[in-house]
Protein backbone atom coordinates (compact mmCIF):
# COMPACT_ATOMS: atom_id res chain seq x y z
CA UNK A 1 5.62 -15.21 -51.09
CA UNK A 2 3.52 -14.74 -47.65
CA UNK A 3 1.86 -11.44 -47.11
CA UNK A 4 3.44 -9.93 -44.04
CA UNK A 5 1.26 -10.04 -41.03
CA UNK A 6 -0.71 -6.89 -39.82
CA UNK A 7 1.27 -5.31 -36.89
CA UNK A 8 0.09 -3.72 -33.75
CA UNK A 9 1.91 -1.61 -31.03
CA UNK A 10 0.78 -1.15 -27.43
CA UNK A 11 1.75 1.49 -25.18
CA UNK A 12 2.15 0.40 -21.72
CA UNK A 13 4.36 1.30 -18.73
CA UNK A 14 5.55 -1.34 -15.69
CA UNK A 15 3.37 -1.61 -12.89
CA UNK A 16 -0.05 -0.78 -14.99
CA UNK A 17 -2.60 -3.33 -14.15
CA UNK A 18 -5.05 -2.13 -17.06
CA UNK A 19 -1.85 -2.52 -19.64
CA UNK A 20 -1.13 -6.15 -18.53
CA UNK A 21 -4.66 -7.24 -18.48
CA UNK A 22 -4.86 -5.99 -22.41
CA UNK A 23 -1.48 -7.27 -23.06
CA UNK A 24 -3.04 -10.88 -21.32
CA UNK A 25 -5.73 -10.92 -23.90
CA UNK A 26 -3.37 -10.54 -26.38
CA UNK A 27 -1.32 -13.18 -26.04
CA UNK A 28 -3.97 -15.10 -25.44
CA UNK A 29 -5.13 -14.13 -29.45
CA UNK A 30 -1.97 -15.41 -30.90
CA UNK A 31 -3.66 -18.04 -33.13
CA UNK A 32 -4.57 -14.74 -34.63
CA UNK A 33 -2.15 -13.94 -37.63
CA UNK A 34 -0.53 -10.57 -36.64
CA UNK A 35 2.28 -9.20 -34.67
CA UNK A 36 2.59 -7.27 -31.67
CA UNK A 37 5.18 -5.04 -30.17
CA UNK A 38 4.70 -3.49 -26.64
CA UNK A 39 6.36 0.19 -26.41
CA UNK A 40 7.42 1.12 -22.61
CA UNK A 41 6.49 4.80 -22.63
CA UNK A 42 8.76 5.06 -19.75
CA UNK A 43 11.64 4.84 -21.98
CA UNK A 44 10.75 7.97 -24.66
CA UNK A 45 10.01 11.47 -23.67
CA UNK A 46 7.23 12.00 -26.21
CA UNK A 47 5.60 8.57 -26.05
CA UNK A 48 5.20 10.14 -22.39
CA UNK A 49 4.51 13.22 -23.20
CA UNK A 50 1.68 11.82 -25.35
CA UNK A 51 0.03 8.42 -23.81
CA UNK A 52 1.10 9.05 -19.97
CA UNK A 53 -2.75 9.57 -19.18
CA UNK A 54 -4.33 7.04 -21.85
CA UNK A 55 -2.58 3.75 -21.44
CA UNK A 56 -2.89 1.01 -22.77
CA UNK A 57 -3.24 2.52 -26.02
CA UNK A 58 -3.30 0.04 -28.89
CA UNK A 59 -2.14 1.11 -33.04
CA UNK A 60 -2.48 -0.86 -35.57
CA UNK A 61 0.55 0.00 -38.38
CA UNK A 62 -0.66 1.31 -41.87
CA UNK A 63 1.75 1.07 -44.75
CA UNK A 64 1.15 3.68 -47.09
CA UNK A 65 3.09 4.97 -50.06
CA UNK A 66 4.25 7.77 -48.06
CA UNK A 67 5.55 5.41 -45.09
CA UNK A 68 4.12 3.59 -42.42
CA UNK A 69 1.59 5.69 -39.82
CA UNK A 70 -0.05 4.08 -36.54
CA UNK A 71 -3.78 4.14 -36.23
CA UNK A 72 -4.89 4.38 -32.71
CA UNK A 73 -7.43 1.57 -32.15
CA UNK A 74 -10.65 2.24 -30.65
CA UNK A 75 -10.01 1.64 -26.40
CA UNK A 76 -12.07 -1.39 -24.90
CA UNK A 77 -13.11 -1.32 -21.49
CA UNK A 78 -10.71 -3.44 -19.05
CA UNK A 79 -13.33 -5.56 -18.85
CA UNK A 80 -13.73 -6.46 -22.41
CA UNK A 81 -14.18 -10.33 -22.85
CA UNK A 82 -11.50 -11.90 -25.08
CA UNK A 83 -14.00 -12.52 -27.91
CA UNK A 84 -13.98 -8.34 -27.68
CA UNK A 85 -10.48 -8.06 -27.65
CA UNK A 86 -10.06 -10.75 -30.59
CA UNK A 87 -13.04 -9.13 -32.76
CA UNK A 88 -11.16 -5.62 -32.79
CA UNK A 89 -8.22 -7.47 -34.13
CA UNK A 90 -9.75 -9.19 -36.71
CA UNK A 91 -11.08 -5.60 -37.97
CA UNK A 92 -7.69 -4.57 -38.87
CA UNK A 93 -6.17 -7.66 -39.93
CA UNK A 94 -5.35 -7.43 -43.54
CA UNK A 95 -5.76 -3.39 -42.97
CA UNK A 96 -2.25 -2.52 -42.57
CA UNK A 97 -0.82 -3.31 -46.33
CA UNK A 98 -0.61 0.29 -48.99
CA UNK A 99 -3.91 -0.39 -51.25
């Protein structure tokens, strides 16, 4: 049995040039082993309410006994080299499984 891969979320909206150029980087980590789901925050109230001023915001998800809880990555600067970008994966990688 594989361990499941570490997943991340990032909150973005349409039309935000600093969300796609994070969500660019990204994809461009995939040989990285984790997953990543991009929240519209256009399409909840409070994800709205909470991340309308701060996106992109990136989380990586913690498992814990209790459930799983999103830790809110620290934010790189939009011009953060992809060696940046791949480097605060590999921090959490292996992070996000219940000690």
């Amino acid at each position: 049995m594989t361990d499941p891969l570490t997943q991340f979320v990032l909150y973005s909206k349409p039309g935000c040039h600093l969300c796609a150029g994070l969500a660019e980087k990204l994809a461009a980590a995939r040989h990285l082993p984790f997953e990543l789901e991009v929240r519209d925050i256009t399409t909840r109230d409070d994800w709205f309410q909470r991340y309308q001023y701060e996106i992109p915001v990136l989380c990586c998800v913690q498992s814990t006994a209790a459930g799983t809880q999103e830790i809110r990555l620290p934010r790189l600067s939009p011009r953060a080299p992809q060696a940046k970008v791949e480097q605060l994966i590999q921090t959490y990688l292996g992070q996000s499984k219940a000690e």
